[in-house]
Protein backbone atom coordinates (compact mmCIF):
# COMPACT_ATOMS: atom_id res chain seq x y z
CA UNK A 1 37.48 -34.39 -2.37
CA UNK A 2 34.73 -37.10 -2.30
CA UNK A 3 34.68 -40.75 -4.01
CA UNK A 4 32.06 -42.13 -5.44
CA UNK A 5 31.65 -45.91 -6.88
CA UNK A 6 29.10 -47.92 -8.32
CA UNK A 7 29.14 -51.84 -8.75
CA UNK A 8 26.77 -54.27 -10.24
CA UNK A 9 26.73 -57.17 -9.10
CA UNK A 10 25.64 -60.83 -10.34
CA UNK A 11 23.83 -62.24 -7.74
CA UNK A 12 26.22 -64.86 -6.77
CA UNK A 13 28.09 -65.15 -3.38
CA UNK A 14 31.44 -65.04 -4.96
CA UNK A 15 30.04 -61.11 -5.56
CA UNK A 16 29.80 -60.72 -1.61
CA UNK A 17 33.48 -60.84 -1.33
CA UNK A 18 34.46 -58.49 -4.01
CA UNK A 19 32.29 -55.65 -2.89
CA UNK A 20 33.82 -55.81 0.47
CA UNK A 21 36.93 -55.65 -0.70
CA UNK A 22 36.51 -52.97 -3.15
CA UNK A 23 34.72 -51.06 -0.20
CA UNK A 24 37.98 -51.88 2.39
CA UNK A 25 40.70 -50.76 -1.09
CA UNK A 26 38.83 -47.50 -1.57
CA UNK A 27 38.63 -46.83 2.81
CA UNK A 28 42.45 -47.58 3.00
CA UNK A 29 43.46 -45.52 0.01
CA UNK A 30 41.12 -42.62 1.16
CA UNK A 31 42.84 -42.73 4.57
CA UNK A 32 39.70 -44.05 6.64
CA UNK A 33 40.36 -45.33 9.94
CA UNK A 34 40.56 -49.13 9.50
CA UNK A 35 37.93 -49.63 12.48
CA UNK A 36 35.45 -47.55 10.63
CA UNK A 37 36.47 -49.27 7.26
CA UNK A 38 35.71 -52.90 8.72
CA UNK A 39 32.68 -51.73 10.23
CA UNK A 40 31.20 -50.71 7.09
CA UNK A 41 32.77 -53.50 5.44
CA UNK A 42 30.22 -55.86 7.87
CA UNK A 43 27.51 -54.06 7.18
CA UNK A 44 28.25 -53.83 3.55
CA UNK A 45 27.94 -57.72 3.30
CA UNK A 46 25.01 -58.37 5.20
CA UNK A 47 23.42 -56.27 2.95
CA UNK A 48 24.64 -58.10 -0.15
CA UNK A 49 24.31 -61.11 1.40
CA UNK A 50 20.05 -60.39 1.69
CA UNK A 51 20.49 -58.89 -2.15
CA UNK A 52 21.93 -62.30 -3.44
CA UNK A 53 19.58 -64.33 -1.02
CA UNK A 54 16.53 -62.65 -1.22
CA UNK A 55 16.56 -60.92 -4.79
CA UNK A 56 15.21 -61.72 -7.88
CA UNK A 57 14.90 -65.73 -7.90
CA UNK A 58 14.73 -66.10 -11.57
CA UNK A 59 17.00 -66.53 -14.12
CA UNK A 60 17.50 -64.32 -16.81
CA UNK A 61 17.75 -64.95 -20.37
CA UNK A 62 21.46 -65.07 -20.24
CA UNK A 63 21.43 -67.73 -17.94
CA UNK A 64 22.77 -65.68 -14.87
CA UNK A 65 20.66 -65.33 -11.59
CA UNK A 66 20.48 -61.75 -11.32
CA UNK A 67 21.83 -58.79 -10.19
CA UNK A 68 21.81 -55.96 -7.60
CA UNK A 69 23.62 -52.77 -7.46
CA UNK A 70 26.08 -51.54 -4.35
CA UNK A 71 26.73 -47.64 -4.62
CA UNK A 72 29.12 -46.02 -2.11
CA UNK A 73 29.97 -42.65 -1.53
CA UNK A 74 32.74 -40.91 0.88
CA UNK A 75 32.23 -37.24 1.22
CA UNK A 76 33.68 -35.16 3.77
CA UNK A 77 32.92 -37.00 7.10
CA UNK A 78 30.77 -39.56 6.16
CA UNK A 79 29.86 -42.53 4.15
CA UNK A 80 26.75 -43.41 2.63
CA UNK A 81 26.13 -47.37 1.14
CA UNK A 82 23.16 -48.64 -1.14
CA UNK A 83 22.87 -51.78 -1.68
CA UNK A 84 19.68 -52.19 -4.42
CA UNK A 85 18.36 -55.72 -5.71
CA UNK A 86 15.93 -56.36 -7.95
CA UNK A 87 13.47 -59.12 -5.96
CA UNK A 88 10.27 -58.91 -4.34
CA UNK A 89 11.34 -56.52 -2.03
CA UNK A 90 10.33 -56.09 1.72
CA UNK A 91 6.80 -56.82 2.90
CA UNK A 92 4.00 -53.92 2.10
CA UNK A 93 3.76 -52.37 5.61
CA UNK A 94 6.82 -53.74 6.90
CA UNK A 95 8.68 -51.10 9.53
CA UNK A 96 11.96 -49.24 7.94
CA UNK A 97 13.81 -50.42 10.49
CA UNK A 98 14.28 -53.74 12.51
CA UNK A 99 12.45 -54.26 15.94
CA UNK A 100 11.82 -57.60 15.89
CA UNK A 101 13.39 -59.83 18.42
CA UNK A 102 15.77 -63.21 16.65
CA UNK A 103 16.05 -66.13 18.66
CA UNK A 104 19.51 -66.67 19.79
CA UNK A 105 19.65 -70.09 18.29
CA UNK A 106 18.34 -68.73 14.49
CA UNK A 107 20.48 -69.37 11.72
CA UNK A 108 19.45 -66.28 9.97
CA UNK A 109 18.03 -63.13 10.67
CA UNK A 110 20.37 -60.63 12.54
CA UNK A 111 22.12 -59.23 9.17
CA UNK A 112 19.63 -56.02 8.97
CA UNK A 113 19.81 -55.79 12.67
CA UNK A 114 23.60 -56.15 12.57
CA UNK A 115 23.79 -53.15 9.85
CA UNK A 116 21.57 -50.75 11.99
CA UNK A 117 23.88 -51.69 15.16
CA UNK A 118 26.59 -50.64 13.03
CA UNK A 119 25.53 -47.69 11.24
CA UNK A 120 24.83 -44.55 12.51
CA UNK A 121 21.39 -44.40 10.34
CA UNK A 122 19.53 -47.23 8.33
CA UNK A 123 16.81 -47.36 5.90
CA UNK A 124 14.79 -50.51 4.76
CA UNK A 125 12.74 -50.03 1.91
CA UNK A 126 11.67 -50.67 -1.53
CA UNK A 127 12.44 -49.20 -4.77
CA UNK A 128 9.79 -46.95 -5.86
CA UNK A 129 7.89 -47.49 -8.50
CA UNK A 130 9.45 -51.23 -9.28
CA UNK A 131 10.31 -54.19 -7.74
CA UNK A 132 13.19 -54.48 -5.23
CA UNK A 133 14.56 -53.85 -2.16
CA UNK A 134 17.10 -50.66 -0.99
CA UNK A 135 19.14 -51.30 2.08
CA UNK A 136 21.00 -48.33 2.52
CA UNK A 137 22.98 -46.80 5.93
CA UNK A 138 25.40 -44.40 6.70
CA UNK A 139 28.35 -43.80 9.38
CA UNK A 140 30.47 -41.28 10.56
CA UNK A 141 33.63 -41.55 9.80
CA UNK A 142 37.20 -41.13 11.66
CA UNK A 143 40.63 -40.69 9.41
CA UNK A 144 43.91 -42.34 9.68
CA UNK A 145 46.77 -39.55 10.34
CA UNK A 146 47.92 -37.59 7.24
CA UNK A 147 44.65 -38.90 5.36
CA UNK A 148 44.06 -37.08 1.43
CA UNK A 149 40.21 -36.54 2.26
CA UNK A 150 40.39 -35.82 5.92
CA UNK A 151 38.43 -32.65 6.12
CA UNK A 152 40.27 -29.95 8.92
């Protein structure tokens, strides 16, 4: 058995919230072990954090700011996220992954190296062929006793 959801999101911070929990209802009812499940849930919000921060800055004709796109899937033993906005994206050339150093005293600027701490593997990269940015990881995960997926 494998879940699969889809959300899209306005980009508001009110949105940030909802995914996680959505993410955390889905982990608990699948039997996930709840350190695993609040991992992901971390990660899962710095990465909609940068989608509502950094993506598209414009309004749209309905008046709303935006929107970005979280898709999670459990399968077996792991979990894949991707979160997907619709701004500039990352820098032409920029590395996949995060190297560079953050001051300790910088108010922003850990959240994709807080993801790739947590995840098992991370990607950083732009939508092809349109404008946008993909954050999308993946983790191992553990299961609670007497969990419906837990694969023997």
């Amino acid at each position: 058995m494998s879940i699969l959801w889809s959300l899209h999101l306005r980009r508001e911070a009110a949105s940030v919230p909802l995914a996680r929990r959505l993410l955390i209802g889905a982990m608990e009812t699948a039997g996930v072990d709840p350190d695993v499940s609040y991992d992901l849930s971390v990660a899962l919000s710095e990465a909609c954090t940068n989608a509502v921060a950094y993506g598209e800055s414009t309004a749209s004709p309905s008046g709303t700011s935006g929107a970005y796109q979280v898709t999670a899937y459990l399968d077996g033993e792991r979990c894949r996220i991707e979160v997907a906005d619709s701004g500039p994206g990352f820098p032409l050339g920029a590395p996949r992954t995060v190297r560079r150093p953050v001051a300790h005293t910088a108010e922003h600027g850990r959240g994709l190296r807080l993801i790739e701490q947590i995840a098992d593997h991370a990607h950083f990269g732009n939508r092809p062929g349109r404008t946008g940015a993909v954050v999308s990881f993946d983790k191992n995960l553990k299961w609670s006793k007497d969990s419906p997926l837990a694969t023997v």
